[in-house]
PDB file of N, CA and C in Angstrom:
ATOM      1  N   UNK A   1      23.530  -3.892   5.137  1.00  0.00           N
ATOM      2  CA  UNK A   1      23.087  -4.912   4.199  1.00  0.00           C
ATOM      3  C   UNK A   1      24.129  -5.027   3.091  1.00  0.00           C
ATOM      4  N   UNK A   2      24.798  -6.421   2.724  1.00  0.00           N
ATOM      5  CA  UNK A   2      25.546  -6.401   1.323  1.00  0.00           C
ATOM      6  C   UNK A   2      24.659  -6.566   0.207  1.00  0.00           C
ATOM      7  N   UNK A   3      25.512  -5.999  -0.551  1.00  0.00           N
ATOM      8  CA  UNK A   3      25.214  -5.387  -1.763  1.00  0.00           C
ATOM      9  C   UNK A   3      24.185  -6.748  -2.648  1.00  0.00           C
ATOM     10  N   UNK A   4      24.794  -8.163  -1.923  1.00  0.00           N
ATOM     11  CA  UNK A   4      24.133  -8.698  -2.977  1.00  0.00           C
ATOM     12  C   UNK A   4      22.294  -9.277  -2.201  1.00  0.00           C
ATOM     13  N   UNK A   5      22.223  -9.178  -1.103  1.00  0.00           N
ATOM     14  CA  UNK A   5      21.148  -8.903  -0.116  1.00  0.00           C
ATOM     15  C   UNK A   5      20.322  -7.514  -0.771  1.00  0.00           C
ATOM     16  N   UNK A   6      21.294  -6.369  -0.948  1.00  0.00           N
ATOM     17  CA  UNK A   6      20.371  -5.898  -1.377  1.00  0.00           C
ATOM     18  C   UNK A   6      19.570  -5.756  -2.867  1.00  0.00           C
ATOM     19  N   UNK A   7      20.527  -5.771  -3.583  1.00  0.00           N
ATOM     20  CA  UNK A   7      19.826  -6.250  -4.913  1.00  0.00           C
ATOM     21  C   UNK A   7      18.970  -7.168  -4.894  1.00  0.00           C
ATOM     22  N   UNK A   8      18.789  -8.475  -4.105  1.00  0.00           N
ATOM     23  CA  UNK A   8      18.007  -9.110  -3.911  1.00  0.00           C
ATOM     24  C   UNK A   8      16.571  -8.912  -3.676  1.00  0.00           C
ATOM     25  N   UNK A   9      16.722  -7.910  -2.599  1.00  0.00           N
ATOM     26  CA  UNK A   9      15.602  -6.822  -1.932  1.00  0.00           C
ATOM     27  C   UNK A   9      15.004  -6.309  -3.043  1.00  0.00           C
ATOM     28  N   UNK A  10      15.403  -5.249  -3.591  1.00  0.00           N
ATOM     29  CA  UNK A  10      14.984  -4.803  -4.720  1.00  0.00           C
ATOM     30  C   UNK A  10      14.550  -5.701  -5.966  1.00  0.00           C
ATOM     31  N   UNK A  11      15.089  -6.757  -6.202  1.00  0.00           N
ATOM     32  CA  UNK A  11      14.238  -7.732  -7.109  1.00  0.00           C
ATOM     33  C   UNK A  11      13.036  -8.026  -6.592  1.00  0.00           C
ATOM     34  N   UNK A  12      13.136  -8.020  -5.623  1.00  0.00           N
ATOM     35  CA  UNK A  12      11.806  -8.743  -5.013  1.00  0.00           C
ATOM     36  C   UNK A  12      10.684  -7.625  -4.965  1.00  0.00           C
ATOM     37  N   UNK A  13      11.223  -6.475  -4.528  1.00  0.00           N
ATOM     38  CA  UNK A  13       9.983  -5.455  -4.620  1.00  0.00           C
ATOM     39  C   UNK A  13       9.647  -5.023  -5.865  1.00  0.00           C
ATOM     40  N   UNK A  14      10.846  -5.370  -6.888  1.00  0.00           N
ATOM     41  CA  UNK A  14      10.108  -4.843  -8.365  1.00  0.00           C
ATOM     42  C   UNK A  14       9.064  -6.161  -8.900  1.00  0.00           C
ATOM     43  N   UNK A  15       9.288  -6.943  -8.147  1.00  0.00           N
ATOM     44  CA  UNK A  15       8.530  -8.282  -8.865  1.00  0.00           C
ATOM     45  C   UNK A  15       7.069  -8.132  -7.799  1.00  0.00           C
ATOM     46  N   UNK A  16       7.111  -7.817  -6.746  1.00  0.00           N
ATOM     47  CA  UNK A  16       5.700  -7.241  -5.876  1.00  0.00           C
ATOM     48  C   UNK A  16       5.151  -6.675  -6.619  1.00  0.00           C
ATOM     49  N   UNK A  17       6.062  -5.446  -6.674  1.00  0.00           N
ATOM     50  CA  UNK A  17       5.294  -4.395  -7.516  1.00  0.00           C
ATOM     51  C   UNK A  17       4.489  -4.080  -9.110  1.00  0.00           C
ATOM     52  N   UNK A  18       5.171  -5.213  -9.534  1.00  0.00           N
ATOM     53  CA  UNK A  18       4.874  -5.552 -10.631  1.00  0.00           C
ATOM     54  C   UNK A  18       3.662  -6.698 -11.012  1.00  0.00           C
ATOM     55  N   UNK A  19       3.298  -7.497  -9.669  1.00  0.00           N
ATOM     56  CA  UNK A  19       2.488  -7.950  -9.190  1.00  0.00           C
ATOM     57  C   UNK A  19       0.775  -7.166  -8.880  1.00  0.00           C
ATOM     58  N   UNK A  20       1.582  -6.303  -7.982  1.00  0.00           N
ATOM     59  CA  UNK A  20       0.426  -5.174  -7.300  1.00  0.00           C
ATOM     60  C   UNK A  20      -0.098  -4.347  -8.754  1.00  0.00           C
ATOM     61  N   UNK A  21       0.521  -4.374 -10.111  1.00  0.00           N
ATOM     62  CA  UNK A  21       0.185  -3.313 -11.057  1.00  0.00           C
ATOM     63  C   UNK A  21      -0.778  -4.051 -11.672  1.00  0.00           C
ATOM     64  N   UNK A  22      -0.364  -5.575 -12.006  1.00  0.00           N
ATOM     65  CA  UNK A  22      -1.304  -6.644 -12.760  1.00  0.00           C
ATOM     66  C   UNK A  22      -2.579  -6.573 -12.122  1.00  0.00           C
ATOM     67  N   UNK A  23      -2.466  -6.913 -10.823  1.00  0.00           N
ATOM     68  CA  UNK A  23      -3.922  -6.971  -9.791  1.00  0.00           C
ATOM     69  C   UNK A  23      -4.334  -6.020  -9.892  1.00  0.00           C
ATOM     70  N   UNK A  24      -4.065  -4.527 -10.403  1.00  0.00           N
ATOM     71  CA  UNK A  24      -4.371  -3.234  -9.907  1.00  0.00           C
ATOM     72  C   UNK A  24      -4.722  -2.597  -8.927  1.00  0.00           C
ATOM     73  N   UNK A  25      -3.753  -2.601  -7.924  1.00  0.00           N
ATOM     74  CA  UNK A  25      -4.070  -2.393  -6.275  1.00  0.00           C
ATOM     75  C   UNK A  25      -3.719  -1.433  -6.285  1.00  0.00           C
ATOM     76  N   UNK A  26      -3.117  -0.320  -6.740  1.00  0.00           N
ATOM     77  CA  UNK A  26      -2.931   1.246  -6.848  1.00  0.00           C
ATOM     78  C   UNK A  26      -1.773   1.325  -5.505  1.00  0.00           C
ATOM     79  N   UNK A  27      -1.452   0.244  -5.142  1.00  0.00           N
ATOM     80  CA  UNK A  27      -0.238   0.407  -4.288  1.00  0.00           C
ATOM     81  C   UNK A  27       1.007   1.028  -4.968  1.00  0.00           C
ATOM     82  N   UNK A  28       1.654   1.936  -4.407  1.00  0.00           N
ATOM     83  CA  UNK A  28       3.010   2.234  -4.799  1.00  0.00           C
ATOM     84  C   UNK A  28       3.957   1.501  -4.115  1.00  0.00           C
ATOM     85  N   UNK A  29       5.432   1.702  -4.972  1.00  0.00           N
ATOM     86  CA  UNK A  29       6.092   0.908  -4.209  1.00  0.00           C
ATOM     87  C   UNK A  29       6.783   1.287  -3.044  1.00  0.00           C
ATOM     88  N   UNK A  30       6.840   2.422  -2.557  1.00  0.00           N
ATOM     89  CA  UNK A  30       6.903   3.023  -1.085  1.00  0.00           C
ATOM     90  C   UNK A  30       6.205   1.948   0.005  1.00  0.00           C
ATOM     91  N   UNK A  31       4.857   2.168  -0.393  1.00  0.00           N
ATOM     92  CA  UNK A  31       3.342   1.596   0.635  1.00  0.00           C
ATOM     93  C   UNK A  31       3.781   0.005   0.260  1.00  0.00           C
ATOM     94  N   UNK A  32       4.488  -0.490  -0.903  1.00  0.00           N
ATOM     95  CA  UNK A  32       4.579  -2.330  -0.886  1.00  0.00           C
ATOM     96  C   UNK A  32       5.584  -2.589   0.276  1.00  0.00           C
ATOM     97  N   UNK A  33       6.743  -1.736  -0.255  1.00  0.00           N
ATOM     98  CA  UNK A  33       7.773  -1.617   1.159  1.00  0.00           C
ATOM     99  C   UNK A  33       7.844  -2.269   2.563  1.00  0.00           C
ATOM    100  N   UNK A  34       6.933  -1.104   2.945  1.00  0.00           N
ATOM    101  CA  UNK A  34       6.559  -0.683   4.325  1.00  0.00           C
ATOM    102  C   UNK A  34       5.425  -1.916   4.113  1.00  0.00           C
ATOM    103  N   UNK A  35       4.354  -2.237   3.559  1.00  0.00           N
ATOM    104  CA  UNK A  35       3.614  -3.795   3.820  1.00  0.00           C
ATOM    105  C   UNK A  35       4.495  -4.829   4.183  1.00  0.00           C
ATOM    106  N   UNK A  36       5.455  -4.627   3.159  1.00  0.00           N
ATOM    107  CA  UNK A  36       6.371  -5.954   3.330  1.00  0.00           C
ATOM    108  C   UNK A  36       7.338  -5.999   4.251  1.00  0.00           C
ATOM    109  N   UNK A  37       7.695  -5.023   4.637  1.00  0.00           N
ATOM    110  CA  UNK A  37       8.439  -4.814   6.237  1.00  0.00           C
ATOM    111  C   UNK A  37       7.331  -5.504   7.267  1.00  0.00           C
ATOM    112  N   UNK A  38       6.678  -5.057   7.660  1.00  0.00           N
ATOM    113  CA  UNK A  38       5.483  -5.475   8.775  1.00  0.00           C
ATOM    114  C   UNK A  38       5.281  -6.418   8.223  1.00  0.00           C
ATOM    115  N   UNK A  39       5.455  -6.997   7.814  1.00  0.00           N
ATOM    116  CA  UNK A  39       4.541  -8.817   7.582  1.00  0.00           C
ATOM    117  C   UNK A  39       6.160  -9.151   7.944  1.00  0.00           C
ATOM    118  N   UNK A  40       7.106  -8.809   7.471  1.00  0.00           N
ATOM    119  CA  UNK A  40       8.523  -9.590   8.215  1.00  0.00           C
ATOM    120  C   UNK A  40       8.735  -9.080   9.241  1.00  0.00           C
ATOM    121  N   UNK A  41       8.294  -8.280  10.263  1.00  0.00           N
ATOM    122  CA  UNK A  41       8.570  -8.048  11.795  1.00  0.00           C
ATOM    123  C   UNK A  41       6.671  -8.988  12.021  1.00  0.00           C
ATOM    124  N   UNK A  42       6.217  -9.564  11.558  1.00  0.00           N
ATOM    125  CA  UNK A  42       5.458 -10.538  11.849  1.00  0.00           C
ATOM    126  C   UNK A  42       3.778 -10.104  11.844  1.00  0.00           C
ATOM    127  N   UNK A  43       3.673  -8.828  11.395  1.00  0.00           N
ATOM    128  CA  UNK A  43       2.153  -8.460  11.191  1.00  0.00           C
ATOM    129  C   UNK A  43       1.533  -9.567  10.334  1.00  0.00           C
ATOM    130  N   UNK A  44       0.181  -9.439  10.817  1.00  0.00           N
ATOM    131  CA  UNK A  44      -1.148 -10.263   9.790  1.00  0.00           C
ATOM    132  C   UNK A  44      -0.815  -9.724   8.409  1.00  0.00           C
ATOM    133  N   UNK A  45      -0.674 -10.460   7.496  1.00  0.00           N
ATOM    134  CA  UNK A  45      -1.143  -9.916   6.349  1.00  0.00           C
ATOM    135  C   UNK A  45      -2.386  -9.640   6.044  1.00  0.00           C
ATOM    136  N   UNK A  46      -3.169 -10.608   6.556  1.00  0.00           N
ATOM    137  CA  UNK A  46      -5.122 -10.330   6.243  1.00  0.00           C
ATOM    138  C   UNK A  46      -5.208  -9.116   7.196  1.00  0.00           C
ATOM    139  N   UNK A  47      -4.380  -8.905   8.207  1.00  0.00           N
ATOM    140  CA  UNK A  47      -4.862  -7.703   8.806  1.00  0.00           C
ATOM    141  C   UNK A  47      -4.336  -6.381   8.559  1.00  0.00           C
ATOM    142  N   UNK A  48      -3.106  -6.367   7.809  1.00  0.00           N
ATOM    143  CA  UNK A  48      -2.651  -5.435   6.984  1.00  0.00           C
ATOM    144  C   UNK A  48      -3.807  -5.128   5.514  1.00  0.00           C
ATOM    145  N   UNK A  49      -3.865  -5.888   4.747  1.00  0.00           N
ATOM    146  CA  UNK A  49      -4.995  -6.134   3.771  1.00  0.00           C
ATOM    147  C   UNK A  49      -6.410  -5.017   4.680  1.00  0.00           C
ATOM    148  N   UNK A  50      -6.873  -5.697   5.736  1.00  0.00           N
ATOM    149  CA  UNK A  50      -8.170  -5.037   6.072  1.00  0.00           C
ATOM    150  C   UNK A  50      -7.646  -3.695   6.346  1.00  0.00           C
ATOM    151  N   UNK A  51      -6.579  -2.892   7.069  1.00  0.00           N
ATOM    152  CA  UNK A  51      -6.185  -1.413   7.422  1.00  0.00           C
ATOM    153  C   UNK A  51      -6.511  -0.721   5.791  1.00  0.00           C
ATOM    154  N   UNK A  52      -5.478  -1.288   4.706  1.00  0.00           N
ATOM    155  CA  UNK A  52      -5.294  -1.021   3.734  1.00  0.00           C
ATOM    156  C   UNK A  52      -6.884  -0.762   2.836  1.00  0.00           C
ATOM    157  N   UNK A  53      -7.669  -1.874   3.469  1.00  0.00           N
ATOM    158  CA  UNK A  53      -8.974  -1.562   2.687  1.00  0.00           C
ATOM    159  C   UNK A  53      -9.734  -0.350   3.593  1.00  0.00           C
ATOM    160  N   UNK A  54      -9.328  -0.502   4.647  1.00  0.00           N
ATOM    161  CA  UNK A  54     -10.454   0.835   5.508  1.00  0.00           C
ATOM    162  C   UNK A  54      -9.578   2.088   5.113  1.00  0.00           C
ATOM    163  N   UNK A  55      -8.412   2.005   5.321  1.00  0.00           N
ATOM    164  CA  UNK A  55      -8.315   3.239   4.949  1.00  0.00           C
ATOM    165  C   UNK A  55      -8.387   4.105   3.729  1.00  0.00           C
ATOM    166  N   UNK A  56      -8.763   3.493   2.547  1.00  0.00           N
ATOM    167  CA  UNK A  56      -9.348   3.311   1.072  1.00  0.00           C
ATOM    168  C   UNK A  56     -10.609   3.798   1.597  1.00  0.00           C
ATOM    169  N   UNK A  57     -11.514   3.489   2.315  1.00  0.00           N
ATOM    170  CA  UNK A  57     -12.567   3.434   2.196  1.00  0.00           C
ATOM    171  C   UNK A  57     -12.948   4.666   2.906  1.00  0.00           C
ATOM    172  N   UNK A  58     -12.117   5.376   3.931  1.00  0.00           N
ATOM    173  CA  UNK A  58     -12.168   6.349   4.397  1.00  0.00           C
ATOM    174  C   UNK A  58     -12.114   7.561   3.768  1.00  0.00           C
ATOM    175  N   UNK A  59     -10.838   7.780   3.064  1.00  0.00           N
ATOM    176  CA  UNK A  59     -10.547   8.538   1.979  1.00  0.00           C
ATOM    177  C   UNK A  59     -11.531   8.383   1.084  1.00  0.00           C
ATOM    178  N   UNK A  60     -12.311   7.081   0.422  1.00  0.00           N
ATOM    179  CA  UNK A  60     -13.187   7.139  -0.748  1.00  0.00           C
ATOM    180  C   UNK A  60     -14.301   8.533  -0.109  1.00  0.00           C
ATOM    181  N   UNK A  61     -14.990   8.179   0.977  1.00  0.00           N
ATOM    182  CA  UNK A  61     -16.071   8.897   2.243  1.00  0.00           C
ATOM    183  C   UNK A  61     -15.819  10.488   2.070  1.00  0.00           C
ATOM    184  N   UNK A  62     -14.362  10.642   2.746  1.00  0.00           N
ATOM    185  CA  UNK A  62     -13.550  12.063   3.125  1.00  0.00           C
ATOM    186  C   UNK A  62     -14.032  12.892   1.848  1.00  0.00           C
ATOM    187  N   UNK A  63     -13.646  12.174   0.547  1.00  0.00           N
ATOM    188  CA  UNK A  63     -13.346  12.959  -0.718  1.00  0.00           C
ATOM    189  C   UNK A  63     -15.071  13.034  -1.530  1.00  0.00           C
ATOM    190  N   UNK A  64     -15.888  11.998  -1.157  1.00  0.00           N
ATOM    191  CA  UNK A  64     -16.728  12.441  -1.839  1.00  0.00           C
ATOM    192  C   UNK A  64     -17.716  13.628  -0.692  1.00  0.00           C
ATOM    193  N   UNK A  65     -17.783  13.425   0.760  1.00  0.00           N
ATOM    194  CA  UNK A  65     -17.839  14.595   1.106  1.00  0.00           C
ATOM    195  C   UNK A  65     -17.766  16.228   1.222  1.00  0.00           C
ATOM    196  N   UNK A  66     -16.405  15.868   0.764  1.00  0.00           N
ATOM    197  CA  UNK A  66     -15.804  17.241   0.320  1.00  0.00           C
ATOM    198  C   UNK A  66     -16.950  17.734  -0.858  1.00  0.00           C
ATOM    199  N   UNK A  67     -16.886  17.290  -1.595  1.00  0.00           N
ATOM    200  CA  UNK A  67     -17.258  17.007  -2.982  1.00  0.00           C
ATOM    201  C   UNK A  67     -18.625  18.124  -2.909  1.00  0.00           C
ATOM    202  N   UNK A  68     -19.094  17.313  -2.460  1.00  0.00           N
ATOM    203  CA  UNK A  68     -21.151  17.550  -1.872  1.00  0.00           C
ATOM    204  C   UNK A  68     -21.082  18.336  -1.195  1.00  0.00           C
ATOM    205  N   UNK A  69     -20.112  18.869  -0.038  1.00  0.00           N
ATOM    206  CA  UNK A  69     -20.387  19.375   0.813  1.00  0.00           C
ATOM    207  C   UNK A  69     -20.437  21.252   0.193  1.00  0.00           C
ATOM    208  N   UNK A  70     -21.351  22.046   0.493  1.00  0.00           N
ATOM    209  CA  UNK A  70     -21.833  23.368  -0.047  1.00  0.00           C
ATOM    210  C   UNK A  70     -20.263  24.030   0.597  1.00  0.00           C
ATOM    211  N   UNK A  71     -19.999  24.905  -0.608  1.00  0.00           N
ATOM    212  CA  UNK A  71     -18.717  25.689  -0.388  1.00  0.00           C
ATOM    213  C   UNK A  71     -18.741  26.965   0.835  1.00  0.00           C
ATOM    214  N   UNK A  72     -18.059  27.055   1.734  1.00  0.00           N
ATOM    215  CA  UNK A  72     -18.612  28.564   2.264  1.00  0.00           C
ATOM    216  C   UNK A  72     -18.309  30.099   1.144  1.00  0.00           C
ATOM    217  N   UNK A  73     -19.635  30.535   1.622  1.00  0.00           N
ATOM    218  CA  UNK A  73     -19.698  32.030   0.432  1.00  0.00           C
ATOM    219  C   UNK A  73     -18.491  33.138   1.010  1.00  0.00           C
TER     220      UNK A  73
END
């Protein structure tokens, strides 16, 4: 990639990301990355969006489990 491609790149993910902070989507910019890679090799975005919400929702489950769940003695 040249240099000015990539600076480009990087504008663009600081302006995502800076996006994703306003909305408060708790995305980092690693995870905007890698979204924004797969939507340019041609993934759903609504179907990226739904992974992104289940797997939120999994972890929400996992952790309050833990939580409740009686410690072994």
């Amino acid at each position: 990639m040249d240099p000015e491609a990539a600076r480009h790149a990087r504008d663009s993910l600081d302006l995502v990301f800076h996006m994703s902070n306003i909305l408060d989507t708790g995305l980092d910019r690693h995870t905007l990355s890698v979204l924004i890679a797969l939507c340019e090799m041609g993934f759903s975005p609504e179907a990226l969006a739904a992974v992104v919400k289940e797997l939120r929702r999994e972890t929400s489950v996992s952790s309050s489990a833990a939580k409740t769940a009686p410690s072994a003695p």
